[in-house]
C-alpha atoms as a PDB file:
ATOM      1  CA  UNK A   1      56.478 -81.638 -88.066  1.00  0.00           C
ATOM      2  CA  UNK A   2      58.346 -85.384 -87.312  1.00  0.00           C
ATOM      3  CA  UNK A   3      61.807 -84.733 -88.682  1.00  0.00           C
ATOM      4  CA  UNK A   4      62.936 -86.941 -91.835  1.00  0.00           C
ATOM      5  CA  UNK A   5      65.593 -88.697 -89.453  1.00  0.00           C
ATOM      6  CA  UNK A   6      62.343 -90.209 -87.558  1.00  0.00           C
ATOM      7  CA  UNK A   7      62.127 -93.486 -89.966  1.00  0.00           C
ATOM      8  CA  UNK A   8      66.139 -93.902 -89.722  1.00  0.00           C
ATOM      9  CA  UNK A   9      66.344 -97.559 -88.892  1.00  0.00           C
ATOM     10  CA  UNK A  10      68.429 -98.606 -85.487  1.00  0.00           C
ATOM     11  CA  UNK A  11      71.226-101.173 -85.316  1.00  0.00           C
ATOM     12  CA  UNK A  12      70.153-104.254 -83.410  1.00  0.00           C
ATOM     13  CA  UNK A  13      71.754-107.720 -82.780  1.00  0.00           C
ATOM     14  CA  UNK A  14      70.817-110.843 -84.598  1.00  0.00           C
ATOM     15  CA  UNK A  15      71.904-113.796 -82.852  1.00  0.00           C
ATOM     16  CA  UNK A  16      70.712-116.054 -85.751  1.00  0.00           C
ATOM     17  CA  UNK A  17      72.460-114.075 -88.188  1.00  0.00           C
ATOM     18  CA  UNK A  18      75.868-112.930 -86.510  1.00  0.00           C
ATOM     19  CA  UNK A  19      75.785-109.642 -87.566  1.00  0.00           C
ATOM     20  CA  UNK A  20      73.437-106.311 -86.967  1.00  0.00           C
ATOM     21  CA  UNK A  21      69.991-106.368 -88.501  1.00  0.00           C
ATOM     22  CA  UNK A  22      68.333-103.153 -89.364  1.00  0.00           C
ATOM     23  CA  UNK A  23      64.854-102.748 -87.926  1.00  0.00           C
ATOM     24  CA  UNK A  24      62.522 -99.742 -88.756  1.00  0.00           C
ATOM     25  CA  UNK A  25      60.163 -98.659 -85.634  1.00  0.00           C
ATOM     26  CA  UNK A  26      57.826 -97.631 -87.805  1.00  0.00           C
ATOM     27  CA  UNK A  27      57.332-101.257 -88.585  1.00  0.00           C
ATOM     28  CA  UNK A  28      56.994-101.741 -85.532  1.00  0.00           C
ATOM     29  CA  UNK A  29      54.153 -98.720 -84.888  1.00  0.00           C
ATOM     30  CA  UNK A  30      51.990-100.534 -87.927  1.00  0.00           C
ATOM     31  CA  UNK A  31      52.093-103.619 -86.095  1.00  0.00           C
ATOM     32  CA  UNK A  32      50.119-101.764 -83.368  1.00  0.00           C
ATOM     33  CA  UNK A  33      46.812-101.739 -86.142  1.00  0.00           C
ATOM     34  CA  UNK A  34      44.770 -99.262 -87.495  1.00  0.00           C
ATOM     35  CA  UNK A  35      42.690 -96.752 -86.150  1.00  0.00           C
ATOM     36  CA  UNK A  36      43.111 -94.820 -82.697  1.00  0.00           C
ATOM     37  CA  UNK A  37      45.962 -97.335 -81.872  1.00  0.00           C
ATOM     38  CA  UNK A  38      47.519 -96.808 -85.380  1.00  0.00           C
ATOM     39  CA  UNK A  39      48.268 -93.304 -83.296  1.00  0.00           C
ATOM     40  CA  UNK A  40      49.706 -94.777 -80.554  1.00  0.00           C
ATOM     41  CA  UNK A  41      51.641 -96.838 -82.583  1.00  0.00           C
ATOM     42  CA  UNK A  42      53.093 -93.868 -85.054  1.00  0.00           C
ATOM     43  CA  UNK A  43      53.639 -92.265 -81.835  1.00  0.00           C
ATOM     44  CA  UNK A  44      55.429 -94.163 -80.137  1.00  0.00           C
ATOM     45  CA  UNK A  45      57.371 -95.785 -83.393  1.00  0.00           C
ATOM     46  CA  UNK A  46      58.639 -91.992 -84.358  1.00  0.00           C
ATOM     47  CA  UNK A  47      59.707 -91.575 -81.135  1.00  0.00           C
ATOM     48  CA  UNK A  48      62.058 -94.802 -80.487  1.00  0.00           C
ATOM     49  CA  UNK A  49      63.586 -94.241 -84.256  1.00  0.00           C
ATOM     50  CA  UNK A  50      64.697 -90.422 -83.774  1.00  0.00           C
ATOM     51  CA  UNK A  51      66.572 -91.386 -80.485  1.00  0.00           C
ATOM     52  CA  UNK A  52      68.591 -94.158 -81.993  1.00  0.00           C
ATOM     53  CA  UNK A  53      69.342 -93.084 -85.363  1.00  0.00           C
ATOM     54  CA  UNK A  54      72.311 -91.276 -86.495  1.00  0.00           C
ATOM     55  CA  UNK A  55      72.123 -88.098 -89.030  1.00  0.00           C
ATOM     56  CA  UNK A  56      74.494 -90.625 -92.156  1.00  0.00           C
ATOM     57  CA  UNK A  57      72.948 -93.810 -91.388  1.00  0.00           C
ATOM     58  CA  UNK A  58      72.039 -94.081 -94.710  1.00  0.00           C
ATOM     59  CA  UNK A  59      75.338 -93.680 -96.622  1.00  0.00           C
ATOM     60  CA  UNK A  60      76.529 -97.032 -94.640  1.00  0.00           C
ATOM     61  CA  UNK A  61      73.430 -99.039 -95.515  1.00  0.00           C
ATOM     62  CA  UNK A  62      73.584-102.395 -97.710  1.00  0.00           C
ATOM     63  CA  UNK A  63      71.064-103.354-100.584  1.00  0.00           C
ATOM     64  CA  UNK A  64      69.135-105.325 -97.790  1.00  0.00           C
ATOM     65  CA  UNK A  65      68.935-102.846 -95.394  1.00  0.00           C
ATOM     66  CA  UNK A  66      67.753-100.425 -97.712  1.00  0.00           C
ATOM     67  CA  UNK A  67      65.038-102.494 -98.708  1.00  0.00           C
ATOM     68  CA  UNK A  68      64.421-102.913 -95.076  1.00  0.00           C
ATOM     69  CA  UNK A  69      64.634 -99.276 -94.514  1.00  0.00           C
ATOM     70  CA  UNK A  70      61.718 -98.810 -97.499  1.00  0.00           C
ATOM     71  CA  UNK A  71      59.615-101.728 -96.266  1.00  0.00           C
ATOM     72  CA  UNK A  72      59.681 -99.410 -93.213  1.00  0.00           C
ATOM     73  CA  UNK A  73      58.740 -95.969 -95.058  1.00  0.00           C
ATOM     74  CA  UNK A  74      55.464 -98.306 -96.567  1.00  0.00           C
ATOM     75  CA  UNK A  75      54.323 -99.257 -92.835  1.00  0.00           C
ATOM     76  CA  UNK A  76      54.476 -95.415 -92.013  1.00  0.00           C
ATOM     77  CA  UNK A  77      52.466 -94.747 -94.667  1.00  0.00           C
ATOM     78  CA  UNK A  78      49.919 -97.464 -94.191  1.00  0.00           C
ATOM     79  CA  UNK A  79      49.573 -96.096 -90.677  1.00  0.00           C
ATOM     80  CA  UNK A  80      49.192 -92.232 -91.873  1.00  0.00           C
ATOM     81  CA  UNK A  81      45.987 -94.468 -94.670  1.00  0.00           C
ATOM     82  CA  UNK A  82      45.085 -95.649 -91.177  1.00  0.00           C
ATOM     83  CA  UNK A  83      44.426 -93.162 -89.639  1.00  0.00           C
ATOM     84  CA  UNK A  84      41.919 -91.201 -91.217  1.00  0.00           C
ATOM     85  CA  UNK A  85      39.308 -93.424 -90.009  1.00  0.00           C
ATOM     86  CA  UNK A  86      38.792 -91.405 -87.171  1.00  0.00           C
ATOM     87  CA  UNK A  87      35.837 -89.647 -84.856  1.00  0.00           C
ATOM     88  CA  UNK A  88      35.376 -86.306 -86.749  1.00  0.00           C
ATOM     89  CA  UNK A  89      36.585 -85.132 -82.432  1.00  0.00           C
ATOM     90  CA  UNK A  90      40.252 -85.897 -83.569  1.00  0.00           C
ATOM     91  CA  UNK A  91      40.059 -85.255 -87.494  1.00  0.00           C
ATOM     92  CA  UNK A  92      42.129 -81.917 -86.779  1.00  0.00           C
ATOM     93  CA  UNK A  93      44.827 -83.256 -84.683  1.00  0.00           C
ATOM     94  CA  UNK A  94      44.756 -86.418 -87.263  1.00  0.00           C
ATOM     95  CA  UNK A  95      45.481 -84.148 -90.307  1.00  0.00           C
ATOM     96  CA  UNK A  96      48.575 -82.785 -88.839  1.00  0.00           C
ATOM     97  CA  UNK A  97      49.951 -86.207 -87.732  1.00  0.00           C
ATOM     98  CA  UNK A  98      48.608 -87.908 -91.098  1.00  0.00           C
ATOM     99  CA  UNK A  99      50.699 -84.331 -93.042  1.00  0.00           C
ATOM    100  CA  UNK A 100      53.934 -84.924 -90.797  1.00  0.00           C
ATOM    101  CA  UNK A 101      54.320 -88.512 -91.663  1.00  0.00           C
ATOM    102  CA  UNK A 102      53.412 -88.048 -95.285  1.00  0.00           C
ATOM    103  CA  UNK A 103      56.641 -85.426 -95.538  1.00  0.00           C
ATOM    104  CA  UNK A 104      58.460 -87.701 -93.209  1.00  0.00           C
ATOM    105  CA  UNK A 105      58.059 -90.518 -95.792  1.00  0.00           C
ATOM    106  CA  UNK A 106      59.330 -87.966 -99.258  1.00  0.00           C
ATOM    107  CA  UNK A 107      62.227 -86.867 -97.059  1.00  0.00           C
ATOM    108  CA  UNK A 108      63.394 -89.970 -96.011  1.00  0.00           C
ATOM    109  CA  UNK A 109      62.552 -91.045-100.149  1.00  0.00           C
ATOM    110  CA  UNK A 110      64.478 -87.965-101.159  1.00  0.00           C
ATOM    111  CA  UNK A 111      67.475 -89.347 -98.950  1.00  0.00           C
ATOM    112  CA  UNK A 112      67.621 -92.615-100.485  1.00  0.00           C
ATOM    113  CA  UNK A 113      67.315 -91.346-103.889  1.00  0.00           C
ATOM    114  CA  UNK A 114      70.448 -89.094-103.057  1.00  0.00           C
ATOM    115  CA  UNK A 115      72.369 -91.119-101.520  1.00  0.00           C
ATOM    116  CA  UNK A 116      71.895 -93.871-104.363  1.00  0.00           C
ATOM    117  CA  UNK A 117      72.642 -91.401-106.709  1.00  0.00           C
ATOM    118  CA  UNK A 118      76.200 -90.605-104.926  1.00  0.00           C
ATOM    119  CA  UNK A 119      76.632 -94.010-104.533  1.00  0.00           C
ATOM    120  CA  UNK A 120      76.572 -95.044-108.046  1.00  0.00           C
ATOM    121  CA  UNK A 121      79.168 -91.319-109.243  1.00  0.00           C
ATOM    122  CA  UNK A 122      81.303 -92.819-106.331  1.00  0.00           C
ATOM    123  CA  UNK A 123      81.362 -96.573-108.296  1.00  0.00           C
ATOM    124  CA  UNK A 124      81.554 -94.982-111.707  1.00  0.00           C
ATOM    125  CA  UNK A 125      84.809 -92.447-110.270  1.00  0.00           C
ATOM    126  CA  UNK A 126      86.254 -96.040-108.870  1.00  0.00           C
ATOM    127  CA  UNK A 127      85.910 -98.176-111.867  1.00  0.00           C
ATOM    128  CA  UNK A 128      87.298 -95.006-113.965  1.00  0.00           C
ATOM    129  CA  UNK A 129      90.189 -94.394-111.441  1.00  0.00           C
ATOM    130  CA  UNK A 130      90.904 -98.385-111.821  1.00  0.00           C
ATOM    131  CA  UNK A 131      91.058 -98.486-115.390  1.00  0.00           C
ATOM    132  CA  UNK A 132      93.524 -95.185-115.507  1.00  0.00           C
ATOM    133  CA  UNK A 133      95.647 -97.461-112.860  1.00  0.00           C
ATOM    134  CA  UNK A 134      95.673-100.409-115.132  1.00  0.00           C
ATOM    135  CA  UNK A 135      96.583 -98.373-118.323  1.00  0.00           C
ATOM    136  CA  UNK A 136      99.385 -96.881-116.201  1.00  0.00           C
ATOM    137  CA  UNK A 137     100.246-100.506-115.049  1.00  0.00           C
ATOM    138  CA  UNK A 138     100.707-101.782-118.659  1.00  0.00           C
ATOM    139  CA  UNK A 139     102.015 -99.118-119.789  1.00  0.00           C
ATOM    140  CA  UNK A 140     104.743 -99.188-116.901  1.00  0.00           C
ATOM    141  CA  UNK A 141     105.240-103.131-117.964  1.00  0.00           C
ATOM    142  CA  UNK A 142     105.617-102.444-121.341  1.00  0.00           C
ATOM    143  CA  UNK A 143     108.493 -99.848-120.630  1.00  0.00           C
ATOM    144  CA  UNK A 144     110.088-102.138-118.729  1.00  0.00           C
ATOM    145  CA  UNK A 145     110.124-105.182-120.697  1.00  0.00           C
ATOM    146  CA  UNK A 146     111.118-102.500-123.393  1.00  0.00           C
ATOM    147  CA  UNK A 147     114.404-100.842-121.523  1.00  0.00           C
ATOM    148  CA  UNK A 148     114.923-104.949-120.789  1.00  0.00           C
ATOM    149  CA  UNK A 149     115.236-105.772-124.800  1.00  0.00           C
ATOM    150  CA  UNK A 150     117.297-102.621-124.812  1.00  0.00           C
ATOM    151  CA  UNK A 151     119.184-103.683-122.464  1.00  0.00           C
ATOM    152  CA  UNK A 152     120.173-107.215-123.612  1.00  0.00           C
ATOM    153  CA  UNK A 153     120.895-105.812-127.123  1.00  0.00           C
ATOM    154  CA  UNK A 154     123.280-103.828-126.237  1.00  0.00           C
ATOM    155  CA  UNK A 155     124.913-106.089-124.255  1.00  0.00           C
ATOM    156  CA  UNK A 156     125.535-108.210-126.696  1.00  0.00           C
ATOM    157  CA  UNK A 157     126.455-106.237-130.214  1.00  0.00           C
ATOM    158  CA  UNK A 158     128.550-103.486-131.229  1.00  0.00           C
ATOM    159  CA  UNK A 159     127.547 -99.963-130.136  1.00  0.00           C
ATOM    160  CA  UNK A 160     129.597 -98.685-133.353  1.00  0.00           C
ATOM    161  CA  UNK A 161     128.642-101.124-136.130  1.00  0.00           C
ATOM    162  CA  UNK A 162     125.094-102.777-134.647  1.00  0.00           C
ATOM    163  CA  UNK A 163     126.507-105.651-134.894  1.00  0.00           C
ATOM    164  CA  UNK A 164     126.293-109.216-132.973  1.00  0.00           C
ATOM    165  CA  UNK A 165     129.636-108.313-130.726  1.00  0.00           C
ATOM    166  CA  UNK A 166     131.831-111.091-129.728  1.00  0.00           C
ATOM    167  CA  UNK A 167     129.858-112.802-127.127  1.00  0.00           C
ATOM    168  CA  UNK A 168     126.483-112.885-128.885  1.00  0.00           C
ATOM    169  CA  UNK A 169     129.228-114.176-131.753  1.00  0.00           C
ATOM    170  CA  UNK A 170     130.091-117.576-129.147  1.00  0.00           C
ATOM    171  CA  UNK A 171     126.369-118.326-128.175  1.00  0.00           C
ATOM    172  CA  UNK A 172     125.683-118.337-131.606  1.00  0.00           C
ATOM    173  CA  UNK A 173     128.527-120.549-132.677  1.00  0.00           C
ATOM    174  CA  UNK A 174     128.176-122.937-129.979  1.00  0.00           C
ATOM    175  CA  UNK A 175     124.943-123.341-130.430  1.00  0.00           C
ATOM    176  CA  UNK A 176     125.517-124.013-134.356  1.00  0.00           C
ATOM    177  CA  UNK A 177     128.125-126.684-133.191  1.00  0.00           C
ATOM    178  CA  UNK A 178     125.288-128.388-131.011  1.00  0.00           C
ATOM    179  CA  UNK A 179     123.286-128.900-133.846  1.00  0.00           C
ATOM    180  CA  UNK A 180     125.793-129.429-136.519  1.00  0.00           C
ATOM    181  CA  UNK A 181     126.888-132.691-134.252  1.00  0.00           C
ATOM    182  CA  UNK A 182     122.951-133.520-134.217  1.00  0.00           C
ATOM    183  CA  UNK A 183     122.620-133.097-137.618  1.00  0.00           C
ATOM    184  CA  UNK A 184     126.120-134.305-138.732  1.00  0.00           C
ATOM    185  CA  UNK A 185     126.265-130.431-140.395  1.00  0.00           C
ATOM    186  CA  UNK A 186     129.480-128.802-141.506  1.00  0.00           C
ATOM    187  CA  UNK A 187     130.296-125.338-141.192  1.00  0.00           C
ATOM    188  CA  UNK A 188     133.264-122.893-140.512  1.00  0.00           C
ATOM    189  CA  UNK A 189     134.471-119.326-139.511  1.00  0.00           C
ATOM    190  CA  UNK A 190     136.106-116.147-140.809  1.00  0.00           C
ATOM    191  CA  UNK A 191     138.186-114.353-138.889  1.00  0.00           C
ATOM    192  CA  UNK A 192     138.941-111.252-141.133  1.00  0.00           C
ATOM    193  CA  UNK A 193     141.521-108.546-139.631  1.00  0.00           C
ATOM    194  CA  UNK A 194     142.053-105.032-141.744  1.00  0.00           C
ATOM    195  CA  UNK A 195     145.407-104.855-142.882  1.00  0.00           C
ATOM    196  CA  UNK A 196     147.535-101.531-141.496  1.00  0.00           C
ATOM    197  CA  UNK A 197     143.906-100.015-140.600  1.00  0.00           C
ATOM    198  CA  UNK A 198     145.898 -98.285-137.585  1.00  0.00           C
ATOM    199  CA  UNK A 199     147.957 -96.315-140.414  1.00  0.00           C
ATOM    200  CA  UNK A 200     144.328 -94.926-141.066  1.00  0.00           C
ATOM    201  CA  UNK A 201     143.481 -93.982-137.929  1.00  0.00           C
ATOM    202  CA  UNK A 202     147.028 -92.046-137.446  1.00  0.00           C
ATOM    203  CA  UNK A 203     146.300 -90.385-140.984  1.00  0.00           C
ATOM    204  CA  UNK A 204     142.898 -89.466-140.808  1.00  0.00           C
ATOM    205  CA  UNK A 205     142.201 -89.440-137.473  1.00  0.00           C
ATOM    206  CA  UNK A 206     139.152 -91.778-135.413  1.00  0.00           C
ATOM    207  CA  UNK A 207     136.208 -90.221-136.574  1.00  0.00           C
ATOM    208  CA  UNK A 208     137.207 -91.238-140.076  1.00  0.00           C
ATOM    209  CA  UNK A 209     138.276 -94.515-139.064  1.00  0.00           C
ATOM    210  CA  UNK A 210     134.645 -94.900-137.220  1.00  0.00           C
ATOM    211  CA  UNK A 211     133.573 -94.494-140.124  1.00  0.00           C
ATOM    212  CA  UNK A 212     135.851 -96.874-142.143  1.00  0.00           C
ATOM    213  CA  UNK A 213     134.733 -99.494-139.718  1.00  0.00           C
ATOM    214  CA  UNK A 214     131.223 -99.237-140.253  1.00  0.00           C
ATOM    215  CA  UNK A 215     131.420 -99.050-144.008  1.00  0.00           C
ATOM    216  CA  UNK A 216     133.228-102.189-143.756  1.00  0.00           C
ATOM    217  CA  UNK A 217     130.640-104.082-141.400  1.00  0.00           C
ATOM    218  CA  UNK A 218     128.078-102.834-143.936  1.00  0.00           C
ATOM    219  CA  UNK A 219     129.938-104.496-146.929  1.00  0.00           C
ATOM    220  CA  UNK A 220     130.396-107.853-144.800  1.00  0.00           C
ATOM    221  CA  UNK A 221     126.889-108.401-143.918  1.00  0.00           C
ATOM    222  CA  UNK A 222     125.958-107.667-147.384  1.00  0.00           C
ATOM    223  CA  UNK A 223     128.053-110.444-148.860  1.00  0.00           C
ATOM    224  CA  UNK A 224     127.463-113.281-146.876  1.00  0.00           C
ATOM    225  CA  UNK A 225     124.418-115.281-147.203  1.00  0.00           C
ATOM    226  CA  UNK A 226     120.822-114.372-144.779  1.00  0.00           C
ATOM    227  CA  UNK A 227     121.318-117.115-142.790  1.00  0.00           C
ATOM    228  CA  UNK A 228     125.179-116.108-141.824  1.00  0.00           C
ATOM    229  CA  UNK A 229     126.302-114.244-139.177  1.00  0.00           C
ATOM    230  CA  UNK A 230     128.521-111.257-138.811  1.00  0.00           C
ATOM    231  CA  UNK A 231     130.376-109.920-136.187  1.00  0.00           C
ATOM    232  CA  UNK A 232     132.777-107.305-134.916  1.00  0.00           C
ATOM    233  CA  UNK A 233     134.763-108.965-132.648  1.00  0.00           C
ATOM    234  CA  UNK A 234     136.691-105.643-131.798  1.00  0.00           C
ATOM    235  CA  UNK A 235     138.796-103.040-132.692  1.00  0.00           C
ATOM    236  CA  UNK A 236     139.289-103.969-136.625  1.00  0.00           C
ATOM    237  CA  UNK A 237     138.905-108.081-136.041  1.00  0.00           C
ATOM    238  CA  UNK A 238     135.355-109.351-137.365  1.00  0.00           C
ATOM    239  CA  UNK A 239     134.308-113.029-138.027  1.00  0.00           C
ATOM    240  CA  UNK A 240     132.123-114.579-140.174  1.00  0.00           C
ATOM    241  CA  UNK A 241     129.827-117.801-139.022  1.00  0.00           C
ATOM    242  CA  UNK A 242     128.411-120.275-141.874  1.00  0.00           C
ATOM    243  CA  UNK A 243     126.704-123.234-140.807  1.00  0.00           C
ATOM    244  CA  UNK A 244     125.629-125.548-143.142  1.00  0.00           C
ATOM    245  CA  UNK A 245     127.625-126.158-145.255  1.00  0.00           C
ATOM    246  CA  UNK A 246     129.446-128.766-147.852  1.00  0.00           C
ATOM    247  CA  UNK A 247     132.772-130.507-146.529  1.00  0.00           C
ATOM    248  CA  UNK A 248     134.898-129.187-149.546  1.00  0.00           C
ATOM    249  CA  UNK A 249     136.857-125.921-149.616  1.00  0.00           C
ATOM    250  CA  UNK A 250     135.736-124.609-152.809  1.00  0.00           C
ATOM    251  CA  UNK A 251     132.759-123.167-152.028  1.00  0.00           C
ATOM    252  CA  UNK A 252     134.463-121.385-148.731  1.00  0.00           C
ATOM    253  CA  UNK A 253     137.206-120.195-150.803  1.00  0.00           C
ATOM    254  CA  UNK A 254     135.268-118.288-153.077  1.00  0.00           C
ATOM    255  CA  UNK A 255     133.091-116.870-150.524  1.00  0.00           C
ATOM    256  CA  UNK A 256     136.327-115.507-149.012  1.00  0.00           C
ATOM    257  CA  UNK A 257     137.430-114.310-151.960  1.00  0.00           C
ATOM    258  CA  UNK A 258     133.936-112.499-152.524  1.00  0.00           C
ATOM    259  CA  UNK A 259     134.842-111.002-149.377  1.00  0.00           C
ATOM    260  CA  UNK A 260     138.124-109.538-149.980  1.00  0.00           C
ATOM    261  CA  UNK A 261     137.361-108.074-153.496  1.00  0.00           C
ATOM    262  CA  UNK A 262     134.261-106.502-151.558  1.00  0.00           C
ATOM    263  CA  UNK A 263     136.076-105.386-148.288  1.00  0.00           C
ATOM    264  CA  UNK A 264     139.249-103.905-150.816  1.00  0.00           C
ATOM    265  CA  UNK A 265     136.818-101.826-153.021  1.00  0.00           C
ATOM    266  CA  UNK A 266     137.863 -97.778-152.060  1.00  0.00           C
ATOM    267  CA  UNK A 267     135.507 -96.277-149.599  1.00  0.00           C
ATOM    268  CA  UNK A 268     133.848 -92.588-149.678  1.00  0.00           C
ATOM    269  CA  UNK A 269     134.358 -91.535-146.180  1.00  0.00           C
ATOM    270  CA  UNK A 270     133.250 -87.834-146.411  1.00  0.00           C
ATOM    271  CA  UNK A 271     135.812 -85.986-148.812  1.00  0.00           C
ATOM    272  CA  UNK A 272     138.214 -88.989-148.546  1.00  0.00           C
ATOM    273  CA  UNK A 273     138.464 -92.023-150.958  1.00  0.00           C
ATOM    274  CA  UNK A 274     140.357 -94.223-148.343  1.00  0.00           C
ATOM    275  CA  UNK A 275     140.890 -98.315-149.311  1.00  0.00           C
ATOM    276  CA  UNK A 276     141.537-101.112-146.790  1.00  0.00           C
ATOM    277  CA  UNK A 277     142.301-104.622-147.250  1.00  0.00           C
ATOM    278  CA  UNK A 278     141.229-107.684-145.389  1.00  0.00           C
ATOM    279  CA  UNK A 279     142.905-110.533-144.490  1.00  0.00           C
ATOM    280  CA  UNK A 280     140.961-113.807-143.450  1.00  0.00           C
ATOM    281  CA  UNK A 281     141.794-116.950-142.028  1.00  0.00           C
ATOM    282  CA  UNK A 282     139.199-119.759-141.904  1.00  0.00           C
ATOM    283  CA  UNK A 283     138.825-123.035-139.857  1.00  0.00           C
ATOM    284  CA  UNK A 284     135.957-125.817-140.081  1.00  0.00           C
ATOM    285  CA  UNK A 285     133.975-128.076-137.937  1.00  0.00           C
ATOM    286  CA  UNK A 286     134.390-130.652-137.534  1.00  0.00           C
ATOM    287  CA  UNK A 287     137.967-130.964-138.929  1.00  0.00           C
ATOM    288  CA  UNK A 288     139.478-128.064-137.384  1.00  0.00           C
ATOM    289  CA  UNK A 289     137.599-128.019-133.823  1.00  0.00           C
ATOM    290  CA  UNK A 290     135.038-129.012-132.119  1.00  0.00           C
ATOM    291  CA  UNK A 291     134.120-126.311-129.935  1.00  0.00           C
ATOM    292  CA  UNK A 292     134.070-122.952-130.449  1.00  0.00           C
ATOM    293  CA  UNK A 293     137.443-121.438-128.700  1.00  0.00           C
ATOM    294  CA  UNK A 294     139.262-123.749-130.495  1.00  0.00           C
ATOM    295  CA  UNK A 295     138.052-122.708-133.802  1.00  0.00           C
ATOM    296  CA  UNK A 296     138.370-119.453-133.178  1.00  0.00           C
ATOM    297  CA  UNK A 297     141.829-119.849-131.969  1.00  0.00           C
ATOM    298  CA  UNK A 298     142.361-121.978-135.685  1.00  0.00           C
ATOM    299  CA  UNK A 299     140.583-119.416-137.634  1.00  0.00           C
ATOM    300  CA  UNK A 300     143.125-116.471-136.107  1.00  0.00           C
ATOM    301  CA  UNK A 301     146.028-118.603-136.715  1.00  0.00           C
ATOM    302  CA  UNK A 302     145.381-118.961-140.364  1.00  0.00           C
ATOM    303  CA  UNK A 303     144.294-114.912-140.471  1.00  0.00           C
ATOM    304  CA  UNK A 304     148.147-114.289-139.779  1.00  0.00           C
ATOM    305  CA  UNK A 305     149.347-116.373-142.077  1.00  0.00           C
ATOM    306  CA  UNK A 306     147.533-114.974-144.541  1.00  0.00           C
ATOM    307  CA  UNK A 307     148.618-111.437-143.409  1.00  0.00           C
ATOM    308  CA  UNK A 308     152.563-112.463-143.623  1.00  0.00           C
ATOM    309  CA  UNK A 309     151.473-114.296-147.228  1.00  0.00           C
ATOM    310  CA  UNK A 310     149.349-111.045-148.397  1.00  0.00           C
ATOM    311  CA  UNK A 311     147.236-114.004-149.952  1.00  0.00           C
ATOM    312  CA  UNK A 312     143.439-112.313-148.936  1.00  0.00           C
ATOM    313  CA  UNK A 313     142.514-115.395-147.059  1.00  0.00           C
ATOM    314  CA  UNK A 314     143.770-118.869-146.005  1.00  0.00           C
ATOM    315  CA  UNK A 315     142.425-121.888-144.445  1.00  0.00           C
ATOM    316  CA  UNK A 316     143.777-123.216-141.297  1.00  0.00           C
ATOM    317  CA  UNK A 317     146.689-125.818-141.198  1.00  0.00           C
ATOM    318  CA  UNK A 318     147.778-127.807-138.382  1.00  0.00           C
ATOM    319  CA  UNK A 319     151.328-127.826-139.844  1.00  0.00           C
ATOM    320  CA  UNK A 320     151.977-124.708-141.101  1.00  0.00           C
ATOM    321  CA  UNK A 321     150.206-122.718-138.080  1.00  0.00           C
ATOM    322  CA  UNK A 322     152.397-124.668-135.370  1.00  0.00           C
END
């Protein structure tokens, strides 16, 4: 019996083509015709393939040379139709050869089918095993650009209070001053310092004053207006920025006076009832400054005047804050 390797096709040169062309011999044996040479031709085609085929040819084969690899399977079995027109002197002999090629043909069939079949898990494993690696890919990006956010947020606020620190407080004003000189915009700051807050801390130790400080960042934030900023500048310092807003002082002064009354109201600070309160200096663009140092500078100066004054708040004054 003609082993299944017998219709493996052989690697041979194209020169047209630049690259190996696959060939079956048992093309080559049904080119020989029908009849008592379709034997010779069989013969001598089974013979040439099994010496120049390899036993995994066919797990390296492209879609065309597979095709060319069944074209060749068809010739072999044209040839084994071929040859039963025979003398009845060879009809034995012809039988077996007709049988051998015939089982030839399924096993080579049975190797294709196989090998597409292992093929196609291989592609469907692939594509799988690509779209696990571009889950993990996005997933990786989106933890990074996550611990990134992270990252810049707590670079620029307060790890105590959440809120904007003192840098994220400068980028903000100077980039309110940018637009206010666009816009021809008024606007000011609050610098607001707790008054003998350190006596707390001595008293009742840091935890409570923590505490105290966050309470107090709370109550800030809730009485300015949504479009304001708050910020702990440090230690017990905060500021206040409010952009857009009338020239006058009237309005300012009542905000700072909301500010006070809501800063001095006694705090619940675990079984203490403590009370703090504020004092808050305020300078405005564009009379007071025009950048943002120097108003901050302004809004400090007034702060401690209105800490020697106990007056709650007071706006900035070139002559008395010399």
């Amino acid at each position: 019996m003609l082993k299944p390797n017998g219709l493996m096709p052989r690697m041979k040169p194209d020169a047209n083509a630049g690259h190996p062309q696959l060939t079956a011999d048992a093309g080559n044996g049904a080119s020989n015709g029908a009849g008592n040479g379709a034997n010779n031709g069989a013969s001598n085609g089974h013979s040439d393939a099994t010496s120049h085929c390899e036993s995994n040819v066919i797990q390296g084969l492209a879609a065309a040379d597979l095709d060319n690899l069944l074209h060749a399977v068809a010739d072999r079995l044209k040839i084994a139709v071929a040859q039963r027109q025979i003398s009845p002197f060879e009809f034995s002999a012809s039988i077996e050869r007709i049988g051998a090629t015939v089982l030839e043909c399924v096993a080579v069939l049975e190797q294709l089918r196989s090998t597409e079949i292992d093929q196609r898990q291989r592609l469907e494993f692939d594509l799988l095993q690509a779209q696990l690696d571009l889950v993990q890919a996005r997933t990786d990006l989106a933890g990074t650009q996550a611990g990134e956010r992270r990252a810049r947020h707590q670079a620029l606020h307060d790890g105590l209070t959440l809120l904007p620190n003192r840098e994220l407080f400068r980028q903000r004003l100077d980039l309110a001053l940018a637009r206010a000189d666009a816009q021809q915009q008024a606007g000011a700051v609050l610098y607001v310092d707790l008054d003998d807050f350190k006596l707390i801390n001595d008293t009742h130790g840091h935890e409570a004053g923590d505490e105290l400080l966050k309470a107090v960042a709370a109550r800030l934030a809730g009485a300015v207006r949504a479009d304001d900023l708050v910020s702990r500048l440090g230690g017990d310092e905060f500021a206040c920025l409010l952009a857009q807003l009338p020239p006058g002082r009237v309005q300012l002064g009542r905000l700072a006076s909301k500010l006070v009354d809501a800063v001095s109201a006694p705090f619940k600070i675990g079984t203490l009832q403590l009370s703090v309160r504020p004092s808050i200096g305020i300078s405005r663009w564009p009379d007071d400054g025009g950048t943002g140092a120097e108003l901050l500078k302004c809004a400090d100066a007034a702060m401690y005047r209105a800490k020697r004054q106990h007056t709650g708040y007071a706006f900035f004054d070139a002559n008395a804050d010399a």
